[in-house]
N, C-alpha and C. Protein backbone atom coordinates (compact mmCIF):
# COMPACT_ATOMS: atom_id res chain seq x y z
N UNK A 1 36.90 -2.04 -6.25
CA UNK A 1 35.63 -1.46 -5.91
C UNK A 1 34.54 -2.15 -6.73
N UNK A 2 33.39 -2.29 -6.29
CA UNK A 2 32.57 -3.06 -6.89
C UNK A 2 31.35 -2.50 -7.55
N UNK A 3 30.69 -2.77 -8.15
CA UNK A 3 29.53 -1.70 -8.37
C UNK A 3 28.47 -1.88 -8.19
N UNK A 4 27.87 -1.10 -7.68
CA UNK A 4 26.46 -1.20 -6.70
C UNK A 4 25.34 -1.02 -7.80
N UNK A 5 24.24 -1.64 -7.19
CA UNK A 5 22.91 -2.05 -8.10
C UNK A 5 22.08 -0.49 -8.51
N UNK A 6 21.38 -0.28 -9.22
CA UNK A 6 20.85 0.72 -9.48
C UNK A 6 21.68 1.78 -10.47
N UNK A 7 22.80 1.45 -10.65
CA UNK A 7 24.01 2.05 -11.68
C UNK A 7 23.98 1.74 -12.82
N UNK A 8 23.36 0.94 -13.29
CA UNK A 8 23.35 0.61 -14.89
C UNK A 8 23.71 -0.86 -14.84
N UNK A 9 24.55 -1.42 -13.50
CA UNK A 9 25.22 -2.27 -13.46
C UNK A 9 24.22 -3.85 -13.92
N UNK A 10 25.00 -4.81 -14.41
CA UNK A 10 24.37 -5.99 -14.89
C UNK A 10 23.68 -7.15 -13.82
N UNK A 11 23.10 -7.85 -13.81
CA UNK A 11 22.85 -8.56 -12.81
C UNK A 11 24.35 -9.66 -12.19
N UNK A 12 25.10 -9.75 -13.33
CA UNK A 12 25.81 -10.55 -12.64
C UNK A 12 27.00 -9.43 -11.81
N UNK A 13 26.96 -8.33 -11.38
CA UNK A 13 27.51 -7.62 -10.57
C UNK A 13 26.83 -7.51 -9.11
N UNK A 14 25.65 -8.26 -9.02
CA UNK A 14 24.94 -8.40 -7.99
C UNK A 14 25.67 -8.66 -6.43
N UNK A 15 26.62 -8.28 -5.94
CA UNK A 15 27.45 -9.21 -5.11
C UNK A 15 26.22 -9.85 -3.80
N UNK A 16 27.19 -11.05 -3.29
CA UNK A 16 26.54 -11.32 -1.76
C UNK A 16 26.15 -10.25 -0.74
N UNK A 17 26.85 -8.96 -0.60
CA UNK A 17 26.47 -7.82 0.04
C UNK A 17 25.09 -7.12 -0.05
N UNK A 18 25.26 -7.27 -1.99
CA UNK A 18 23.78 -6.45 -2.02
C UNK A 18 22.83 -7.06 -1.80
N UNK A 19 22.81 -9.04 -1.52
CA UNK A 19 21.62 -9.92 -1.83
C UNK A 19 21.27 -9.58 -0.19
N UNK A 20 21.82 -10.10 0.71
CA UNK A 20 21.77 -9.95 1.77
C UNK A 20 21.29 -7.86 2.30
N UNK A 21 21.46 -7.05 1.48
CA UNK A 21 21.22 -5.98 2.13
C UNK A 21 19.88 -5.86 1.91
N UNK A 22 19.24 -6.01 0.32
CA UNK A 22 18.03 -5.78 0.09
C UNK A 22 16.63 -7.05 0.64
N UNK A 23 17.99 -7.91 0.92
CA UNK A 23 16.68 -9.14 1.51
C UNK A 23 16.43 -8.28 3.10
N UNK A 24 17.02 -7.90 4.04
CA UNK A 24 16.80 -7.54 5.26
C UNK A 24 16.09 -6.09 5.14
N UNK A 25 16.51 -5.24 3.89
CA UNK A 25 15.64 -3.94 3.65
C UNK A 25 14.15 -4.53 3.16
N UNK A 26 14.33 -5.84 2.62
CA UNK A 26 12.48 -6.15 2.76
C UNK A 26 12.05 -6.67 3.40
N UNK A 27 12.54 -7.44 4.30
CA UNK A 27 12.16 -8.05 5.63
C UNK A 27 11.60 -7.03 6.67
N UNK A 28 12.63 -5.79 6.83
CA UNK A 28 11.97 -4.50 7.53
C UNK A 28 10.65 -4.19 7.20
N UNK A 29 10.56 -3.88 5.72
CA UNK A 29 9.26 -3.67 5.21
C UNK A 29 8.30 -4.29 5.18
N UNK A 30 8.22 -5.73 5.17
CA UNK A 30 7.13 -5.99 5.35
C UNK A 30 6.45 -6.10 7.20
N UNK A 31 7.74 -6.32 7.52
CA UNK A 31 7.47 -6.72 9.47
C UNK A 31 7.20 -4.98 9.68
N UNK A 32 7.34 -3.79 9.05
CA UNK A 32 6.59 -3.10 9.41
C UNK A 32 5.13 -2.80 9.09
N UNK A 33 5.02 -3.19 7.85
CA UNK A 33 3.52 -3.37 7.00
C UNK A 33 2.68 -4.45 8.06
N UNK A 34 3.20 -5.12 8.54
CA UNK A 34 2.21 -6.06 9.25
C UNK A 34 2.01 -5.42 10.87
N UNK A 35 2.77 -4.77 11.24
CA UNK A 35 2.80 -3.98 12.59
C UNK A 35 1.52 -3.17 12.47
N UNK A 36 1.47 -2.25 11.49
CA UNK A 36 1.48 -1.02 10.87
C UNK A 36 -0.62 -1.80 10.88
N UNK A 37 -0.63 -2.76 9.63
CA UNK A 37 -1.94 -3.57 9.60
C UNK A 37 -2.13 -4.83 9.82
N UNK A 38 -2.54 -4.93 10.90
CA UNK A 38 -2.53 -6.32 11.37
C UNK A 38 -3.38 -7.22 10.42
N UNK A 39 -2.87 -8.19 10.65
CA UNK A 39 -3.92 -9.31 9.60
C UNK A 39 -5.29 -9.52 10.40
N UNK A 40 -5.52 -9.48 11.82
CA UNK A 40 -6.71 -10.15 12.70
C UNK A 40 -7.71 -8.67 13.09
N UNK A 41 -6.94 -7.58 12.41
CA UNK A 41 -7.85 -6.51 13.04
C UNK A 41 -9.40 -6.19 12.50
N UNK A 42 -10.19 -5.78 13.19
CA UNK A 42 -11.65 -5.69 13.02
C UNK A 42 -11.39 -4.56 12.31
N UNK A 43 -12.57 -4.20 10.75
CA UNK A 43 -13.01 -2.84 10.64
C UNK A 43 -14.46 -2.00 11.40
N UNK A 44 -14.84 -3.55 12.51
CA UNK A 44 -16.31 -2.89 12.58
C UNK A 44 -16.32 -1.72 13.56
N UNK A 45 -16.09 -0.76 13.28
CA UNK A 45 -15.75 0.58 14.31
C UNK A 45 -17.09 0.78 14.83
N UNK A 46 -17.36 1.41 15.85
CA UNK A 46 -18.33 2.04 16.76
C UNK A 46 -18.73 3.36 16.42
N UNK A 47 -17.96 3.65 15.51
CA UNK A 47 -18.61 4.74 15.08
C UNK A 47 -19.95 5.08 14.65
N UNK A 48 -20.54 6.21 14.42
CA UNK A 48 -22.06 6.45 13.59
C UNK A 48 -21.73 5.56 12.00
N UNK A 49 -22.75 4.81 11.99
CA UNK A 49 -23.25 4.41 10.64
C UNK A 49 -23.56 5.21 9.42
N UNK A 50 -22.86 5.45 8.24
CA UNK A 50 -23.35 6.46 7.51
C UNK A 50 -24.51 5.81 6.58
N UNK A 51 -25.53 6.72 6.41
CA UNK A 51 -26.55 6.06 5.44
C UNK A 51 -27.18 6.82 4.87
N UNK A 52 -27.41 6.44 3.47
CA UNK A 52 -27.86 7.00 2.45
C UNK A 52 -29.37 8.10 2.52
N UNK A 53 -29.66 9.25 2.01
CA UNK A 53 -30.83 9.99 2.32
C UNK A 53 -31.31 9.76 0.85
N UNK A 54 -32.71 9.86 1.17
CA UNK A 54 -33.44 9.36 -0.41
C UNK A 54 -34.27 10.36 -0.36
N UNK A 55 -34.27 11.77 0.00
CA UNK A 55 -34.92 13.25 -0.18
C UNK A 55 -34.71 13.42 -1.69
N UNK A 56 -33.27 13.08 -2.80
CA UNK A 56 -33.56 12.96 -4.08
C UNK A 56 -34.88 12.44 -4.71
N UNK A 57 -35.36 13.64 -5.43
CA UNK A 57 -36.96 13.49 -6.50
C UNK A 57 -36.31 12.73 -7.77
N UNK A 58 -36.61 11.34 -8.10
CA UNK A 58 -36.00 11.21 -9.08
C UNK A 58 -37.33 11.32 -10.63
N UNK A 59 -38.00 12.05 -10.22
CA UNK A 59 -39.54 12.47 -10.89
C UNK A 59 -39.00 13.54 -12.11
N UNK A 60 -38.21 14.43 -11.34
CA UNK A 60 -38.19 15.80 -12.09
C UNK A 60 -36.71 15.90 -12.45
N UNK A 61 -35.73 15.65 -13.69
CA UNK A 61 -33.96 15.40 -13.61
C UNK A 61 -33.75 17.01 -13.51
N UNK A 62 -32.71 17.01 -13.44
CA UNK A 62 -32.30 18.28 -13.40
C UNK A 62 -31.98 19.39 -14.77
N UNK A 63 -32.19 20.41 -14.84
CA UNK A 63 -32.31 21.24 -16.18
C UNK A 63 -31.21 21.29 -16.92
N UNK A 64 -31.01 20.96 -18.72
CA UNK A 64 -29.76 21.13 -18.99
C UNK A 64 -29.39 22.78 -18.95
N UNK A 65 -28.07 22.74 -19.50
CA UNK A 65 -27.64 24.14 -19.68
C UNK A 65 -27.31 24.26 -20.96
């Protein structure tokens, strides 16, 4: 029996099983990260523009306590 990574175990217990399992468990991850956010996508949404109101008096600060 061999001993699997995350056990305390040393690097040279690493077998070919685990190199190959965690390379395809990050291959998933990133080919979902790129699904997920595309590299070419626009942020310029159509949405309302938010913008700043300048009704702040900056004349009078506010009272301490």
């Amino acid at each position: 029996m061999t001993k699997r990574i995350g056990t305390g175990a040393s690097l040279a217990d690493f077998t070919r099983r685990d190199f190959l399992a965690s390379s395809a468990l990050t291959a998933a991850l990133f080919t979902a990260a790129l699904l997920l956010f595309p590299a070419g996508a626009k942020t310029d949404g159509k949405g309302p523009a938010v913008t700043a109101q300048n009704s702040v008096s900056s004349s009078s600060p506010m009272p301490r306590r």
